[in-house]
N, C-alpha and C. Protein backbone atom coordinates (compact mmCIF):
# COMPACT_ATOMS: atom_id res chain seq x y z
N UNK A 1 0.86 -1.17 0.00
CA UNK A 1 0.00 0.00 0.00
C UNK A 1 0.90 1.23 0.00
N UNK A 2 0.53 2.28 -0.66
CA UNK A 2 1.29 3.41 -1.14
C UNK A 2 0.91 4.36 0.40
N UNK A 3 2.33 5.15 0.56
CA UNK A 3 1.82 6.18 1.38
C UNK A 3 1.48 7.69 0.96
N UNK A 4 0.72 8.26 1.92
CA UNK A 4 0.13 9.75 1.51
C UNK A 4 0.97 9.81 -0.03
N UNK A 5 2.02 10.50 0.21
CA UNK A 5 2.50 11.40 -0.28
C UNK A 5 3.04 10.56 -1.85
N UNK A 6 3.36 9.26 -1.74
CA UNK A 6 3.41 8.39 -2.43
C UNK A 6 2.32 8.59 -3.73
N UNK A 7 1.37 8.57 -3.05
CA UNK A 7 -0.07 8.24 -3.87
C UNK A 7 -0.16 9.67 -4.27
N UNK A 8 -0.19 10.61 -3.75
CA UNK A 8 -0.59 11.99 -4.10
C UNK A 8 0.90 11.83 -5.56
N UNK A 9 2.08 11.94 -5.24
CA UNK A 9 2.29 11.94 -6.65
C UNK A 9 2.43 10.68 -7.82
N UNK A 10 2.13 9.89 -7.46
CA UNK A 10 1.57 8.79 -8.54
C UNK A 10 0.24 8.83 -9.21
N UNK A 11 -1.01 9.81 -8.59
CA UNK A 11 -2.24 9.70 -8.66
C UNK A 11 -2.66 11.30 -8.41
N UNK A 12 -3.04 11.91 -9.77
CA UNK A 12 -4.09 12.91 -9.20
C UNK A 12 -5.27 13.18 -10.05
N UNK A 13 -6.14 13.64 -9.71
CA UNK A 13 -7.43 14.01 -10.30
C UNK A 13 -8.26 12.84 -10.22
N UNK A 14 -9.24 13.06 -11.14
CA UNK A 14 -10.18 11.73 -11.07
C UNK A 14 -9.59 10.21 -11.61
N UNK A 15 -10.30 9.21 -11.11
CA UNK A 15 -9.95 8.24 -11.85
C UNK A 15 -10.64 7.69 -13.52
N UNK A 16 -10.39 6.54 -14.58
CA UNK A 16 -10.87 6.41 -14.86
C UNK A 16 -11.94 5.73 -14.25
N UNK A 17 -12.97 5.14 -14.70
CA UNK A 17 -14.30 3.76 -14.69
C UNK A 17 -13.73 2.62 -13.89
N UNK A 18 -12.46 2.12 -14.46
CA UNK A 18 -12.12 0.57 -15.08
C UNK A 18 -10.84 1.09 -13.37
N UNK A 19 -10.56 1.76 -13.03
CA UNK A 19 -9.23 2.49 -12.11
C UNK A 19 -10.10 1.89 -10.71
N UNK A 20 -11.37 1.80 -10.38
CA UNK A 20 -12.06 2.29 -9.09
C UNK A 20 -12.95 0.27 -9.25
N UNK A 21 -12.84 -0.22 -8.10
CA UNK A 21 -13.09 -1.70 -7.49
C UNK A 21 -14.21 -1.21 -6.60
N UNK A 22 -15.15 -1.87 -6.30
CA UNK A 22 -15.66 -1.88 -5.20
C UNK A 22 -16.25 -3.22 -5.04
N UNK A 23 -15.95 -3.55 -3.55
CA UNK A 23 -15.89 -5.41 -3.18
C UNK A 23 -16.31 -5.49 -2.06
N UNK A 24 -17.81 -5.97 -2.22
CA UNK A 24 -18.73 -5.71 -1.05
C UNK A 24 -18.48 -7.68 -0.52
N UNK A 25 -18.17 -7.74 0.47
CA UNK A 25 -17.97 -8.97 1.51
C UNK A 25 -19.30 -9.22 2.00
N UNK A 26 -18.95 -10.93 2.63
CA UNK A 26 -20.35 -11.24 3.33
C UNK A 26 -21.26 -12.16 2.82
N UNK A 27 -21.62 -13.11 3.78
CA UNK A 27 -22.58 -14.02 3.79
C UNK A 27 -23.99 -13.43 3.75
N UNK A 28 -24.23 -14.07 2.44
CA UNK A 28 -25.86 -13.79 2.62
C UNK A 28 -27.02 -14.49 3.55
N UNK A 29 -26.58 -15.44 4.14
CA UNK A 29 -27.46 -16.01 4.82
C UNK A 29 -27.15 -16.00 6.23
N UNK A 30 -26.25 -14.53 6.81
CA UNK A 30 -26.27 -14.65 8.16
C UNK A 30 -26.32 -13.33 8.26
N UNK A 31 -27.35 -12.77 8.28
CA UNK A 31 -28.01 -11.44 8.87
C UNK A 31 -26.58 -9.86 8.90
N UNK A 32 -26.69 -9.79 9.56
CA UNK A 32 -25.75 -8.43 9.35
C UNK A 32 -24.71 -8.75 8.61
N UNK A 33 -24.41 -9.88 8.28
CA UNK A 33 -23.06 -10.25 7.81
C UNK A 33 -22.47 -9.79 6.53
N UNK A 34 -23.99 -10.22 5.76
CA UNK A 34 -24.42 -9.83 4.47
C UNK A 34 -24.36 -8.33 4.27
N UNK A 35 -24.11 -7.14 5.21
CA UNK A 35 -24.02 -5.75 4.66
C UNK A 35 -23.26 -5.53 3.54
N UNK A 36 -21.78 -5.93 3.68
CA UNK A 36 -21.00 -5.41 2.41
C UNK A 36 -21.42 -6.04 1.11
N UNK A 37 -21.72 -7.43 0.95
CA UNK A 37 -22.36 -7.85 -0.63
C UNK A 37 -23.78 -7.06 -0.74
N UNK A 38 -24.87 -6.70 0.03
CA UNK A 38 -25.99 -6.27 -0.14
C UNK A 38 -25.44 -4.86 -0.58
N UNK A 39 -24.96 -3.84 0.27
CA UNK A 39 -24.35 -2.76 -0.27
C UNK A 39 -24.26 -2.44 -1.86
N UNK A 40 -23.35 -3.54 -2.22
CA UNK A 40 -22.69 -3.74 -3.76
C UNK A 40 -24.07 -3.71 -4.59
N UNK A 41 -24.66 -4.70 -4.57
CA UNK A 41 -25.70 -5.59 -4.97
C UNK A 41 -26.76 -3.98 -5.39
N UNK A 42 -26.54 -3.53 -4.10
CA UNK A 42 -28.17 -2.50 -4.08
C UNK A 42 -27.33 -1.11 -5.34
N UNK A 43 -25.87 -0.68 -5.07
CA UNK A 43 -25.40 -0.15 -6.25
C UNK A 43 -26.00 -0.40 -7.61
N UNK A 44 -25.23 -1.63 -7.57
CA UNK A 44 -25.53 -2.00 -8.80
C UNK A 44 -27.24 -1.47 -9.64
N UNK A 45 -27.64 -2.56 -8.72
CA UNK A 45 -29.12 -2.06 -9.08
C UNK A 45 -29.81 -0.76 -9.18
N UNK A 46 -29.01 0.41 -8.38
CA UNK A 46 -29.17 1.62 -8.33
C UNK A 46 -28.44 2.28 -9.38
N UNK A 47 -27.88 1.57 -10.56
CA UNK A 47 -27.13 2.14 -11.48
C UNK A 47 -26.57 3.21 -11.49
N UNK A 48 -25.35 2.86 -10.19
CA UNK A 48 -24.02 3.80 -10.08
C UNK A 48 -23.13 3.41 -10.65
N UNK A 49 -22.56 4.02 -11.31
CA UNK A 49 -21.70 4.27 -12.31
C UNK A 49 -20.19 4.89 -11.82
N UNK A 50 -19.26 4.69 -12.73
CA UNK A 50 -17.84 5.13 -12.61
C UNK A 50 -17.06 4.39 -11.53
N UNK A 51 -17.43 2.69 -11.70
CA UNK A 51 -17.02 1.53 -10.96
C UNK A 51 -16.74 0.19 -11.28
N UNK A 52 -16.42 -0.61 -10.92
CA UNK A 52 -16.55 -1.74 -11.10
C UNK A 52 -16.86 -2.47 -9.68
N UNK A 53 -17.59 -3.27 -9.76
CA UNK A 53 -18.45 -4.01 -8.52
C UNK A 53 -18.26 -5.22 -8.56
N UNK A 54 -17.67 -5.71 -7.22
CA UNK A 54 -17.59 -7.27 -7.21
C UNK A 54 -18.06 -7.91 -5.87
N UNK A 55 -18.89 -8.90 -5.43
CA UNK A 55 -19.09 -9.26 -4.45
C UNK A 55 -18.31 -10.54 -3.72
N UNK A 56 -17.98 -10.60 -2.88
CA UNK A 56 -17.47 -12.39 -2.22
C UNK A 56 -17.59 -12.46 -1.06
N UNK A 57 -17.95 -14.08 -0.91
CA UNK A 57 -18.38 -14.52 0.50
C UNK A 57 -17.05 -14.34 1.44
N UNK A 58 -16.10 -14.41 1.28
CA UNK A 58 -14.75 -13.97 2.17
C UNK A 58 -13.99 -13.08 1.54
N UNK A 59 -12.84 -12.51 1.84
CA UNK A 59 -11.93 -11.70 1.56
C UNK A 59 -10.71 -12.59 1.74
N UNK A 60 -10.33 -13.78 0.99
CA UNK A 60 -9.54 -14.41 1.20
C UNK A 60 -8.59 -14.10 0.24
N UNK A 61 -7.66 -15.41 0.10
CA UNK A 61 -6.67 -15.19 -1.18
C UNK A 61 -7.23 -14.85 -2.61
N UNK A 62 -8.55 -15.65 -3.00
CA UNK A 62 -9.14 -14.72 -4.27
C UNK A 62 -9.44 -13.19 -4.34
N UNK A 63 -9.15 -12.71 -3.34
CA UNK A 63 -9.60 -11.36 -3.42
C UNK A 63 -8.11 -10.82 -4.22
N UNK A 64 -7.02 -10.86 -3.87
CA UNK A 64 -6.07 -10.49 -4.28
C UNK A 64 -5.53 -10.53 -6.52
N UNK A 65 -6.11 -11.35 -6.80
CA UNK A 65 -6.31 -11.26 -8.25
C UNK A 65 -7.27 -10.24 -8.60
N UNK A 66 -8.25 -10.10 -8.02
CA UNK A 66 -9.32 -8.77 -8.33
C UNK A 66 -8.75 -7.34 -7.77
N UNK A 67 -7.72 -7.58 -6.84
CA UNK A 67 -7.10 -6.30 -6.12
C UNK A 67 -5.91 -5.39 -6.79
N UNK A 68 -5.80 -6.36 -7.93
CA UNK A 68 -4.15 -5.95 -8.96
C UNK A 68 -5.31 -5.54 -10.14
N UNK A 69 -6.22 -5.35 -10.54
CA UNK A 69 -7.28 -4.82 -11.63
C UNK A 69 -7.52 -3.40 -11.27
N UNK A 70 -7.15 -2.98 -10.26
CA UNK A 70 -7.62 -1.51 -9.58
C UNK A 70 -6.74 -0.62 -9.38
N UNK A 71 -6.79 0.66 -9.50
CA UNK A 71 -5.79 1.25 -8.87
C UNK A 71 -6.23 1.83 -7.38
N UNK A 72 -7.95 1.80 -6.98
CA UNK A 72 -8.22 1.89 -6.05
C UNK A 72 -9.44 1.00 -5.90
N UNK A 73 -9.36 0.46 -4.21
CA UNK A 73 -9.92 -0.33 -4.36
C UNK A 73 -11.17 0.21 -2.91
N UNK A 74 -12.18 -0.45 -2.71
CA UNK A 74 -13.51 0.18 -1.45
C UNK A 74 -13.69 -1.40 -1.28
N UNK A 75 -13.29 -1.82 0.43
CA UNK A 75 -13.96 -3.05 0.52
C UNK A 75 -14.94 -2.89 1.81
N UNK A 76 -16.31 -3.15 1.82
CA UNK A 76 -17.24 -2.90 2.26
C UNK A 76 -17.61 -4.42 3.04
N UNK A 77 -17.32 -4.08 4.31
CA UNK A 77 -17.50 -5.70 5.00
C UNK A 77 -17.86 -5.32 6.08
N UNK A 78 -18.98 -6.60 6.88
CA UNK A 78 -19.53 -6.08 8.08
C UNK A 78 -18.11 -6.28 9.03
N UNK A 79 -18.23 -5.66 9.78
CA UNK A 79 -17.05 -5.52 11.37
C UNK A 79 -17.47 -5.55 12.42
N UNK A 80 -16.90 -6.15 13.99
CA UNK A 80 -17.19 -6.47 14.83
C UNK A 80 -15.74 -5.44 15.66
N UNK A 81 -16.45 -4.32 16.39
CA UNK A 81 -15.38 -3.30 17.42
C UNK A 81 -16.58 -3.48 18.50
N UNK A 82 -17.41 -3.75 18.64
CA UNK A 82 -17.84 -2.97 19.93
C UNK A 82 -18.77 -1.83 20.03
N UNK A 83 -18.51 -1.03 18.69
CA UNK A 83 -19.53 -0.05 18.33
C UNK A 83 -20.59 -0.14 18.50
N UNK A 84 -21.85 0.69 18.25
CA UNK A 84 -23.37 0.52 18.04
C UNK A 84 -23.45 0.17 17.06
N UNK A 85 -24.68 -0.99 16.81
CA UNK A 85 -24.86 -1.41 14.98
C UNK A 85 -24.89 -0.36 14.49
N UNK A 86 -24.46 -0.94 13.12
CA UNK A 86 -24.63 0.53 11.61
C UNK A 86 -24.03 1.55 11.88
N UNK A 87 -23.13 1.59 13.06
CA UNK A 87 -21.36 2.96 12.68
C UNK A 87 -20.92 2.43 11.43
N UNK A 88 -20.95 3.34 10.82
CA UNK A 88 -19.72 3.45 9.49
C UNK A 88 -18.21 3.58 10.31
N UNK A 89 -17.08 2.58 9.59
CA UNK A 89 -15.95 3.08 9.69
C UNK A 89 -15.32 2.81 8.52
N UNK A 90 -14.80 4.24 8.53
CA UNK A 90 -13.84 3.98 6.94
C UNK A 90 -12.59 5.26 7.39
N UNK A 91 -11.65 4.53 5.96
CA UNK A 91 -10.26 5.05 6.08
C UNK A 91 -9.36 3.55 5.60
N UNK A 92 -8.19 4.21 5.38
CA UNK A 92 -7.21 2.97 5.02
C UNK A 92 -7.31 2.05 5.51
N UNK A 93 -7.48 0.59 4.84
CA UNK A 93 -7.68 -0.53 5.42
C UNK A 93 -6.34 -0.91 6.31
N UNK A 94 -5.42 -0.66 5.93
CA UNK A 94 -4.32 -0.93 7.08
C UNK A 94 -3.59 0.78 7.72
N UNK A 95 -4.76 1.09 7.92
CA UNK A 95 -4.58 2.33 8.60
C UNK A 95 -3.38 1.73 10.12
N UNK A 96 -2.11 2.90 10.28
CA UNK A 96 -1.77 1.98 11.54
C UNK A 96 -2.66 2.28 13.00
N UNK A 97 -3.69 3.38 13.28
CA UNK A 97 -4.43 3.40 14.50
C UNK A 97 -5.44 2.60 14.93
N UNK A 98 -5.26 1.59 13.53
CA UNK A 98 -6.73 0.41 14.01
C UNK A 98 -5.71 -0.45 13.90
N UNK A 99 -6.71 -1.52 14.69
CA UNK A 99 -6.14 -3.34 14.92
C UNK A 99 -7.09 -3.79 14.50
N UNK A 100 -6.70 -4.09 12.89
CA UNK A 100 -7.71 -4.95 12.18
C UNK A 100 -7.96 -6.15 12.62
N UNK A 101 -7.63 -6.61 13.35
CA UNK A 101 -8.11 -7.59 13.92
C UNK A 101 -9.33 -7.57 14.98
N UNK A 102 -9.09 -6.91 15.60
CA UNK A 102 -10.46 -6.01 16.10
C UNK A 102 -11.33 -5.84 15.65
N UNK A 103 -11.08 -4.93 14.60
CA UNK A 103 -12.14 -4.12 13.71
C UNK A 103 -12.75 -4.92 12.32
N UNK A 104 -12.00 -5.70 11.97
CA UNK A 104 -12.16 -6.61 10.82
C UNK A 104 -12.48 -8.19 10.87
N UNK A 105 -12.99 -8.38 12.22
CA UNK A 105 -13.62 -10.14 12.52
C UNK A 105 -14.78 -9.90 12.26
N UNK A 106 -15.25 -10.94 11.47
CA UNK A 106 -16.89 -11.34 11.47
C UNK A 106 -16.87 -12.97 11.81
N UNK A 107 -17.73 -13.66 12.21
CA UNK A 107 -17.38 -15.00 12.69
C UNK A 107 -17.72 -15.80 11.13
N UNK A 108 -18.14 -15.03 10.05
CA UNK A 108 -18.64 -16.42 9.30
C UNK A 108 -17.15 -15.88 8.29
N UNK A 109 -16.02 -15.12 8.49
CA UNK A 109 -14.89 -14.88 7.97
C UNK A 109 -13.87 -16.11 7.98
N UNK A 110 -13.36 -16.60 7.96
CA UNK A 110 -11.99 -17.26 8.00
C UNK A 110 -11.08 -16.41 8.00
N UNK A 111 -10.83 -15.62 7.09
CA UNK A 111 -9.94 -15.05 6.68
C UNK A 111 -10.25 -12.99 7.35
N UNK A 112 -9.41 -12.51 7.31
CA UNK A 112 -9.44 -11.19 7.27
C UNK A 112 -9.02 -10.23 5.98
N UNK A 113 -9.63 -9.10 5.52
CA UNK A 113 -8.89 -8.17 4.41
C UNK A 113 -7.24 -8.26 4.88
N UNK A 114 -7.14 -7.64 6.33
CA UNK A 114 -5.61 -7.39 6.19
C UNK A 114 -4.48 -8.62 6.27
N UNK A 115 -5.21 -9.62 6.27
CA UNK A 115 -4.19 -10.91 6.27
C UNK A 115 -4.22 -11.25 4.81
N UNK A 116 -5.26 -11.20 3.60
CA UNK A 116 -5.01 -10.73 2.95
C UNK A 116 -4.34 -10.06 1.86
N UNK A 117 -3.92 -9.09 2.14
CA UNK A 117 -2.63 -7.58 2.06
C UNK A 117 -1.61 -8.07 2.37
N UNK A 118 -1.43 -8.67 3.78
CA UNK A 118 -0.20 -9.46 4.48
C UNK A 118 -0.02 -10.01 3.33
N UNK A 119 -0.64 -11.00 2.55
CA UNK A 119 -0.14 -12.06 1.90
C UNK A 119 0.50 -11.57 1.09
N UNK A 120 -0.45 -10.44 1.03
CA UNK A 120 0.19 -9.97 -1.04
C UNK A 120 1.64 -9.50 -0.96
N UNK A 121 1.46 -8.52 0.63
CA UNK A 121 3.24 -7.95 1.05
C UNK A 121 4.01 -9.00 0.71
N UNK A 122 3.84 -10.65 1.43
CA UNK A 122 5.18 -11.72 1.50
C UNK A 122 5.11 -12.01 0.43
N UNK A 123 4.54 -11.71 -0.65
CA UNK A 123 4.77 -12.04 -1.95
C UNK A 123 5.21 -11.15 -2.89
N UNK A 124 5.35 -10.11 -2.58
CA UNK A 124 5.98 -9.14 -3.55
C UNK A 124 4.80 -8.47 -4.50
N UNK A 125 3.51 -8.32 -4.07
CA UNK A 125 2.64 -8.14 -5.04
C UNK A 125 2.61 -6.75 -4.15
N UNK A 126 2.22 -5.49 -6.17
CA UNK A 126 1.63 -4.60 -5.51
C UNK A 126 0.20 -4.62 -6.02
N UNK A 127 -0.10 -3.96 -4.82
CA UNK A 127 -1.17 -3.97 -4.95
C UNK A 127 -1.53 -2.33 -4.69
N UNK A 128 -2.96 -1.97 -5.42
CA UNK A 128 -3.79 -1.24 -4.84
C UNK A 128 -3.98 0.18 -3.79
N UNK A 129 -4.26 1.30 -3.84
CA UNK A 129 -4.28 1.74 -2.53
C UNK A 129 -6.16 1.32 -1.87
N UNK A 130 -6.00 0.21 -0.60
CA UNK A 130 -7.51 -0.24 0.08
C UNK A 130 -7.66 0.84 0.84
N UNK A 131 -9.31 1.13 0.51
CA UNK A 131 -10.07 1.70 1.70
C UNK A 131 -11.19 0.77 2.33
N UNK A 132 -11.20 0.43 3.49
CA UNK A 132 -12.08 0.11 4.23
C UNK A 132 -13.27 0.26 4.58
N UNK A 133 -14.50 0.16 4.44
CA UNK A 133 -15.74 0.88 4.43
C UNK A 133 -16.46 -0.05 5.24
N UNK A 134 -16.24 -0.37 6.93
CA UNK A 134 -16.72 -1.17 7.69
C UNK A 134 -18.33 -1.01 8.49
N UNK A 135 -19.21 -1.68 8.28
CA UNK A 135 -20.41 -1.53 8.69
C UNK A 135 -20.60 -2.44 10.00
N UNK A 136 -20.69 -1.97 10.96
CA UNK A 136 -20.61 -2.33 12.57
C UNK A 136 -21.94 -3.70 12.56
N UNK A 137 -21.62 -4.66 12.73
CA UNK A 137 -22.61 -5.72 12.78
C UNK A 137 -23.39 -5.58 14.14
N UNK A 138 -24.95 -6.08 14.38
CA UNK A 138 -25.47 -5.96 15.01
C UNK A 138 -25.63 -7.81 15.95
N UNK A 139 -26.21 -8.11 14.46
CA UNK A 139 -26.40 -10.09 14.57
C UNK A 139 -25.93 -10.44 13.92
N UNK A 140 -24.97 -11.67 13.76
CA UNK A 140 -24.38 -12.30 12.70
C UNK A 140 -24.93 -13.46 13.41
N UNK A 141 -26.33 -14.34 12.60
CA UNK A 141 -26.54 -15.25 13.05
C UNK A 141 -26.91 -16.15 11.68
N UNK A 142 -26.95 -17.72 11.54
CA UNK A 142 -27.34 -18.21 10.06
C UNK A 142 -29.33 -17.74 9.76
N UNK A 143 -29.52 -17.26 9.14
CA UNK A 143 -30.61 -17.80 8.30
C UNK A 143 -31.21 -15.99 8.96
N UNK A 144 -30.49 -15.36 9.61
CA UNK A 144 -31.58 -14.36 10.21
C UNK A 144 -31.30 -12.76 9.52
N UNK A 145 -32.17 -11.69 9.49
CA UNK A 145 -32.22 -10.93 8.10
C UNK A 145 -31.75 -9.64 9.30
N UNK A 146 -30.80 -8.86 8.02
CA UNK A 146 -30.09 -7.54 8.59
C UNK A 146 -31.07 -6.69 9.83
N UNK A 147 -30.01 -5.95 10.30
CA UNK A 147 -31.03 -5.70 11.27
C UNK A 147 -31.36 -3.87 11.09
N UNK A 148 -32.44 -3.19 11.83
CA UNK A 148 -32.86 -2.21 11.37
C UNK A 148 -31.38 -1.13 11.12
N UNK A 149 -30.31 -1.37 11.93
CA UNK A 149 -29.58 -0.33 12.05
C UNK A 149 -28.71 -0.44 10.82
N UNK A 150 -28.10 -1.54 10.92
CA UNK A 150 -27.23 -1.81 9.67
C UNK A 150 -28.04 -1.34 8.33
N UNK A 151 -29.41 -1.92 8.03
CA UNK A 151 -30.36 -1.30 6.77
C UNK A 151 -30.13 0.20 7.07
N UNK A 152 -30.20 0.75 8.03
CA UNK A 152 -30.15 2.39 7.99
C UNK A 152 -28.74 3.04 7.51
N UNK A 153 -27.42 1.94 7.21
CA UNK A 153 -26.38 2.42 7.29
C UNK A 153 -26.08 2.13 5.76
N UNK A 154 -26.55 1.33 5.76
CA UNK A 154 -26.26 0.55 3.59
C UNK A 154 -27.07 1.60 3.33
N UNK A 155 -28.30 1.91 3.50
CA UNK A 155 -29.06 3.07 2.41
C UNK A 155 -28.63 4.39 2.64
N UNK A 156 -28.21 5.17 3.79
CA UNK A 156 -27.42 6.25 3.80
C UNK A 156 -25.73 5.92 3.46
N UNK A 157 -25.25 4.72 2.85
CA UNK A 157 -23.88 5.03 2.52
C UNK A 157 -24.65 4.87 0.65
N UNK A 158 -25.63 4.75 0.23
CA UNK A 158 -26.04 4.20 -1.09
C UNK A 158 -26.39 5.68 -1.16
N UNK A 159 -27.31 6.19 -0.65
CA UNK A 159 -27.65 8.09 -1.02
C UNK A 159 -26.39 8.42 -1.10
N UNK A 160 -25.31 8.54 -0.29
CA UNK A 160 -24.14 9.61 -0.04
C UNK A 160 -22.65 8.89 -1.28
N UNK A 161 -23.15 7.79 -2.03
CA UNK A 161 -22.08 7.34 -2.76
C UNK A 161 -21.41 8.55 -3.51
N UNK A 162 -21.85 9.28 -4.31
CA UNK A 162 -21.49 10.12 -4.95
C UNK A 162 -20.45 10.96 -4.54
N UNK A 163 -20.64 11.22 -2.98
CA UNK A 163 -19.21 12.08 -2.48
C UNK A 163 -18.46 11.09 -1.99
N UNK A 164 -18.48 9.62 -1.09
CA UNK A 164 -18.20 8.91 -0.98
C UNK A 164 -17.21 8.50 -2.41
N UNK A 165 -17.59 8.08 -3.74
CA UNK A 165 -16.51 8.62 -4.92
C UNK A 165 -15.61 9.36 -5.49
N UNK A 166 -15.98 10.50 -4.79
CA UNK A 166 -15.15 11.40 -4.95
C UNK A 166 -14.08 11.57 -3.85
N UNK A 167 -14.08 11.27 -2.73
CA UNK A 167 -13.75 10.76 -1.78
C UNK A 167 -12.09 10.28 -1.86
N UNK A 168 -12.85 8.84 -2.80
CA UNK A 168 -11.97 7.73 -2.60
C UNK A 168 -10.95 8.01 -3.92
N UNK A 169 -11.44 9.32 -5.17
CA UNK A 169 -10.58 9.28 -6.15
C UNK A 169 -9.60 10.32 -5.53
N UNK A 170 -9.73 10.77 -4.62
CA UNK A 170 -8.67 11.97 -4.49
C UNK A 170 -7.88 11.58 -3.26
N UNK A 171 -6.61 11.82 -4.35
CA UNK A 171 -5.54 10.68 -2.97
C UNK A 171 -5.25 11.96 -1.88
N UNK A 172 -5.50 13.26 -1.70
CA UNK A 172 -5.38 14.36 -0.69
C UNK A 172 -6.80 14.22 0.21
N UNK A 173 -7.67 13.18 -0.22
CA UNK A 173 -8.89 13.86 1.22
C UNK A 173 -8.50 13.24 2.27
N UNK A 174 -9.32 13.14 3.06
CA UNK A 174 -9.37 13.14 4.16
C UNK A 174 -9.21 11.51 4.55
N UNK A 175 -10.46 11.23 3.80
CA UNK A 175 -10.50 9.90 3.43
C UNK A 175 -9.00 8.85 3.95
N UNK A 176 -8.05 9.02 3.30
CA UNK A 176 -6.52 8.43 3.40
C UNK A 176 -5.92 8.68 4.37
N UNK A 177 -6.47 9.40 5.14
CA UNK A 177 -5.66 9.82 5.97
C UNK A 177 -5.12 9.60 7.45
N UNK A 178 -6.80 8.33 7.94
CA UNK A 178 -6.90 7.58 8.91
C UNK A 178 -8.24 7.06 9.24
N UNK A 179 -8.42 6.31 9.71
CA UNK A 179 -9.87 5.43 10.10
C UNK A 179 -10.67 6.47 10.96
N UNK A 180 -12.01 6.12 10.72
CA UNK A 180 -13.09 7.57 10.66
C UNK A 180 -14.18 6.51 11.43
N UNK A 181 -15.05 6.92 12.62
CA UNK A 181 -16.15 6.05 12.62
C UNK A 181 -17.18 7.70 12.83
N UNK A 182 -18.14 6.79 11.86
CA UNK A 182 -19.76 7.41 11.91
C UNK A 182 -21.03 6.74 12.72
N UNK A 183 -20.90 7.40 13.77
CA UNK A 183 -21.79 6.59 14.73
C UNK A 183 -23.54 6.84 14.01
N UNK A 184 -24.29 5.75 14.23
CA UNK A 184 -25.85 6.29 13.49
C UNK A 184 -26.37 7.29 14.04
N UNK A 185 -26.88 8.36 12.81
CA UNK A 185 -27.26 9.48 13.61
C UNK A 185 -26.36 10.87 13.25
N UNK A 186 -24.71 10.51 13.02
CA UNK A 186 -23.86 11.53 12.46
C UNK A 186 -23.61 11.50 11.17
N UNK A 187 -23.72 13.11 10.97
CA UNK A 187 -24.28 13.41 9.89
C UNK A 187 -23.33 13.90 9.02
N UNK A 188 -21.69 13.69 9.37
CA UNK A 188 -20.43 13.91 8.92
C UNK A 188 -19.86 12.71 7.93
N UNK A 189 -20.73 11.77 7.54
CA UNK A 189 -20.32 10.97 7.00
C UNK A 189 -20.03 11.65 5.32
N UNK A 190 -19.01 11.38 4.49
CA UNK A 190 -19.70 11.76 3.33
C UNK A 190 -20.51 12.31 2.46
N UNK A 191 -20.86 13.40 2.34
CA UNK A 191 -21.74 13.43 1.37
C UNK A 191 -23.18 14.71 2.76
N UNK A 192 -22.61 14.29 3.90
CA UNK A 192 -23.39 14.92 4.88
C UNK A 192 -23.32 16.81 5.10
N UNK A 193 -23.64 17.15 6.20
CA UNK A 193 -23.79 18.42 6.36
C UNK A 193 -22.23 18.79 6.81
């Protein structure tokens, strides 16, 4: 992963279409889990544009062949900190003030994004600059459906995509600069007041 200043001169202005990933995580059949593929899913269908969209049940080693296609990449996965359901947290996925390990367990995971990254590091792969776009799980249980808070957090990050894009193409915002949580209710997320 590139730093600030790295990325600011390798990268400026907008991206192209084909430049920008977005890789919504998550089991569909275990209730909050499913935020980051539903996320994707509801894009799509909302015909947002100036992306490419991919969904998967883990963030394992296949993620990393889809992660060298991008020059930036948005991975949208439910997370387990402790938070209230449906906080947004976003910012560099291997931001160093978070412990993705913390912040990045879901139980129907095996794997984590930043182990991941790890891999790609011991291998010499570059990759990508990741942003993280973590949706605070409420229930992660089999067969049981998102819960009201998390739904309140996928449809206000689906209204606010547009600055949320713009966001993620400009390697100077804010965005890059460190992990951000939006508790439900604050209205600083993206695209907000």
């Amino acid at each position: 992963m590139k730093a600030t200043a790295e990325r600011e001169a390798t990268r400026s202005g907008r991206l192209a279409a084909d430049a920008l990933l977005v890789v919504g995580v998550g089991n569909p059949l275990a209730g909050d889990d499913s935020a980051g593929a539903a996320l994707v899913e509801r894009l799509r269908a909302a015909g947002k544009s100036g992306f490419h969209c991919l969904t998967l049940r883990q963030p394992g080693p296949e993620l990393l062949s889809h992660l060298r296609e991008a020059e930036v990449t948005l991975l949208v996965d439910a997370v387990l900190s402790g938070a209230a359901p449906g906080t947004l947290h976003l910012g560099p996925l291997l931001d160093a003030g978070v412990k993705q390990r913390n912040l990045c367990r879901c139980s129907s995971h095996g794997w984590e994004p930043a182990q991941t990254v790890a891999l790609a590091n011991a291998l010499g792969a570059s990759l990508p600059d990741v942003a993280l776009l973590g949706i605070e799980a409420g229930q992660i249980s089999p067969v049981a459906p998102r819960s009201p808070a998390v739904e309140q957090a996928i449809a206000l990050v689906i209204e606010r995509f547009p600055a949320l894009l713009a966001q993620l193409c400009d390697p100077a915002s804010a965005l890059w600069r460190g992990m951000r949580k939006f508790p439900p209710g604050d209205d600083s997320f993206p695209g907000g007041a």
